[in-house]
C-alpha atoms as a PDB file:
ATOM      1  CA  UNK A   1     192.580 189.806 327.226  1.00  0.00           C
ATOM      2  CA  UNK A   2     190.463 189.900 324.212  1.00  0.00           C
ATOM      3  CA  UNK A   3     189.433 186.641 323.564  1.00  0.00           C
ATOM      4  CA  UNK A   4     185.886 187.241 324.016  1.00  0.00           C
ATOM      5  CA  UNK A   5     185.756 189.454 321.099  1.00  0.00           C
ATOM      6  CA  UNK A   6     185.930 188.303 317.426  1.00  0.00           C
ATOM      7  CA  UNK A   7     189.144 190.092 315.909  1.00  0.00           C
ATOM      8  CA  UNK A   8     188.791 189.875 312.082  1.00  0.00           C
ATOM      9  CA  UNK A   9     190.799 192.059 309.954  1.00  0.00           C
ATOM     10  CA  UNK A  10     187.816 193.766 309.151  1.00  0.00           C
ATOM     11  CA  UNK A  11     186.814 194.817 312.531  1.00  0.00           C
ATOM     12  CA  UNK A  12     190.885 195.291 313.312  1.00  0.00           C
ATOM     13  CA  UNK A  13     190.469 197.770 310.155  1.00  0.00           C
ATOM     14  CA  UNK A  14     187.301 199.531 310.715  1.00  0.00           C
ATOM     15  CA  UNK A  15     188.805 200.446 314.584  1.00  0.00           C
ATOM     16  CA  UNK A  16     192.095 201.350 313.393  1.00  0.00           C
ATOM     17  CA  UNK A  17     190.798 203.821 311.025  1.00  0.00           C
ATOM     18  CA  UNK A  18     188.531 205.012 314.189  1.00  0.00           C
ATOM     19  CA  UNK A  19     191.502 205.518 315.855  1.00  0.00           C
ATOM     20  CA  UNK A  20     193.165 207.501 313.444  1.00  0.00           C
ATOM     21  CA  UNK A  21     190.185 209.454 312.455  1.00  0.00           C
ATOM     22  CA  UNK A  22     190.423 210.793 316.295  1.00  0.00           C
ATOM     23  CA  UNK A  23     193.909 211.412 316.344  1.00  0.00           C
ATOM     24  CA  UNK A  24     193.839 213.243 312.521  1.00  0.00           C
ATOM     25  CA  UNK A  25     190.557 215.285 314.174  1.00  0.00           C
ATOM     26  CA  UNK A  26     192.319 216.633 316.939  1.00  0.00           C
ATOM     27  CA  UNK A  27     195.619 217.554 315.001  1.00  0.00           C
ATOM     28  CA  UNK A  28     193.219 218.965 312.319  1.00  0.00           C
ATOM     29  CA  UNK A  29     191.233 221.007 315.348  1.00  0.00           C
ATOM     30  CA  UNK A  30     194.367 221.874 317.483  1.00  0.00           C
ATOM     31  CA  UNK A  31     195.919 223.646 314.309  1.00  0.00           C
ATOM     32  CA  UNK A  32     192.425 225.192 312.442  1.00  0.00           C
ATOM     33  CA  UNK A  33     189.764 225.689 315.347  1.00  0.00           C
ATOM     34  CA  UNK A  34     186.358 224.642 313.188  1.00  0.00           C
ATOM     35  CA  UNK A  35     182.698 226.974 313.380  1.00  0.00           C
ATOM     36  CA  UNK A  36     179.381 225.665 313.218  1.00  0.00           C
ATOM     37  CA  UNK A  37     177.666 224.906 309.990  1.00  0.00           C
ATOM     38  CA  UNK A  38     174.522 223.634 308.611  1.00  0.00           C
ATOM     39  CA  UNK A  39     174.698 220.435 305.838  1.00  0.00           C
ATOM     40  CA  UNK A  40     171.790 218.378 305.662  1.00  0.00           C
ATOM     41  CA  UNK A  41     172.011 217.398 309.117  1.00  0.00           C
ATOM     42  CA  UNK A  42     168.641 219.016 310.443  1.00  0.00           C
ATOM     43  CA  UNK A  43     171.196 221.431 312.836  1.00  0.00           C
ATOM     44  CA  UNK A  44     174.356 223.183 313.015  1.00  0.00           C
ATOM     45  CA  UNK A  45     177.685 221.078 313.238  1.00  0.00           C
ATOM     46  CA  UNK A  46     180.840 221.304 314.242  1.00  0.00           C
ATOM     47  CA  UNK A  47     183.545 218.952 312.448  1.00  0.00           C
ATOM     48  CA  UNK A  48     183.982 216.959 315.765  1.00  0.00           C
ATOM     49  CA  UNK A  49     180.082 216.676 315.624  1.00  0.00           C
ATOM     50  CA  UNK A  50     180.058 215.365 312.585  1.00  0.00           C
ATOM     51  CA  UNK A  51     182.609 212.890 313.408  1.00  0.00           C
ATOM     52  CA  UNK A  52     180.543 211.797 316.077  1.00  0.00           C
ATOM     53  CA  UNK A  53     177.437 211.418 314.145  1.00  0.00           C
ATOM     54  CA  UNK A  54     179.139 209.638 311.641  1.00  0.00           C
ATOM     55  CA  UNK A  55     181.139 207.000 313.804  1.00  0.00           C
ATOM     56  CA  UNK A  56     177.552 205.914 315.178  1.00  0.00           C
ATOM     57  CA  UNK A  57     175.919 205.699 312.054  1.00  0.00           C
ATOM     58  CA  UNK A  58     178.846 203.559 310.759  1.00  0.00           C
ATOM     59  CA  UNK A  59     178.514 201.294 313.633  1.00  0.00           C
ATOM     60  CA  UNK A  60     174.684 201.107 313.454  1.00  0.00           C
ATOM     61  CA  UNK A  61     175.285 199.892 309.392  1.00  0.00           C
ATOM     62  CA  UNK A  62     178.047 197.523 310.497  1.00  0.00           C
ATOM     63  CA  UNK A  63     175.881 195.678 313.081  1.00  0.00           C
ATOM     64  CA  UNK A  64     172.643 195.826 310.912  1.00  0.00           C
ATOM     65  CA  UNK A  65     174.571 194.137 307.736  1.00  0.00           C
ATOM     66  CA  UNK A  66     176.048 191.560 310.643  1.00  0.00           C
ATOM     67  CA  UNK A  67     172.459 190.869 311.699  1.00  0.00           C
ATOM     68  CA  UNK A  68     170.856 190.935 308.156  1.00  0.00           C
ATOM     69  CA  UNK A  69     174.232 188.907 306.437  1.00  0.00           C
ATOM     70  CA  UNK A  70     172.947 185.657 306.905  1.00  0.00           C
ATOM     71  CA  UNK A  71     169.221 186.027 305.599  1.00  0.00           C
ATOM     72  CA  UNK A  72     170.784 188.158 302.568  1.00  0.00           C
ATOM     73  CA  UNK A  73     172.768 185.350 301.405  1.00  0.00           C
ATOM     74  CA  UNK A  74     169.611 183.275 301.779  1.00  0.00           C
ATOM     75  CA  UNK A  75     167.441 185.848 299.754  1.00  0.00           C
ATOM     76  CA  UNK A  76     170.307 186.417 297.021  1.00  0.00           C
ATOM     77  CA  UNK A  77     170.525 182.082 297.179  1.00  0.00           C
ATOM     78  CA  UNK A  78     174.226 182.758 298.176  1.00  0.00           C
ATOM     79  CA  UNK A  79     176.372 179.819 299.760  1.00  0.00           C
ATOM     80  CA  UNK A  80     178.040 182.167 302.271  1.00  0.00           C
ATOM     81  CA  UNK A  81     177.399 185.035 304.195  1.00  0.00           C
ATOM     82  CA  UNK A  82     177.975 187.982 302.155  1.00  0.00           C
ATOM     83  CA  UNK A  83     181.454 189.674 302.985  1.00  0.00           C
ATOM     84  CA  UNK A  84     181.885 191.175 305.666  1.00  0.00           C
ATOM     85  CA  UNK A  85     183.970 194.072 303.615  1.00  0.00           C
ATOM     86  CA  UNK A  86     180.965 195.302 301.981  1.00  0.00           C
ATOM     87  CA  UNK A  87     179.802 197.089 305.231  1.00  0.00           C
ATOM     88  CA  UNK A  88     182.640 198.365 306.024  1.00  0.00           C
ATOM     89  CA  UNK A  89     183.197 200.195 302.814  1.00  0.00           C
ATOM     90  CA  UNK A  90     179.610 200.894 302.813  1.00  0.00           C
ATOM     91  CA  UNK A  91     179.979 202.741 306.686  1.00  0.00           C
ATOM     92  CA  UNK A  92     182.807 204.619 305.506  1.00  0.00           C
ATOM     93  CA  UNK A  93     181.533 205.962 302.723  1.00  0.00           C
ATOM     94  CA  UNK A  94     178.321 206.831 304.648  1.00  0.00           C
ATOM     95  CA  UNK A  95     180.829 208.183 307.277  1.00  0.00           C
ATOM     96  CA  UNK A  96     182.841 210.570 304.765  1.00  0.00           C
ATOM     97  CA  UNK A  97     179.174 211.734 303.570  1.00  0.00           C
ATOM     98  CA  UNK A  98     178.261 212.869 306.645  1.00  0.00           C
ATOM     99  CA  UNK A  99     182.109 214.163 307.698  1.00  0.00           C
ATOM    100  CA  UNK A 100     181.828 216.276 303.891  1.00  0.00           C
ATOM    101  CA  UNK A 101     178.188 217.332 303.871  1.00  0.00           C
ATOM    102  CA  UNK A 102     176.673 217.047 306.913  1.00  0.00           C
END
């Protein structure tokens, strides 16, 4: 059934911890209803927004360091691709940023 997609452990791992970020959200909302805020997102945010915000910024950094990977190692005169890892920690620390501040 999903053969067509490439299952790494790094993309098992970056959609497991999606999944569990949803189901710790809506615990987290079902027991302490959130209010809007303003972070440095340029409007008021709910938690859920946040989450939102940030799950599509960590995808967009994923899928720019997949299309980038090969010319970095190039540039940096690497003989592989540059981990894959290093996106994904770099998404979800961009992701926590936006959960915390945002």
């Amino acid at each position: 059934m999903f053969e067509w997609m490439a299952w790494t452990l790094p993309v098992a791992i970056f959609f497991s911890c999606i999944v569990l970020m949803l189901i710790g959200m809506t615990v987290w909302e079902l027991k302490s209803p959130t209010t809007l805020r303003r972070g440095f997102l340029p409007m008021a945010t709910t938690r859920g927004d946040r989450l939102f915000i940030g799950l599509l910024t960590a995808a967009y950094v994923n899928l720019i360091f997949i299309g980038i990977s090969g010319k970095l190692a190039g540039w940096l005169g690497l003989q592989a691709d540059v981990s894959i890892w290093i996106s994904f920690i770099a998404s979800m620390l961009l992701l926590g940023l936006i959960l915390k501040k945002g």
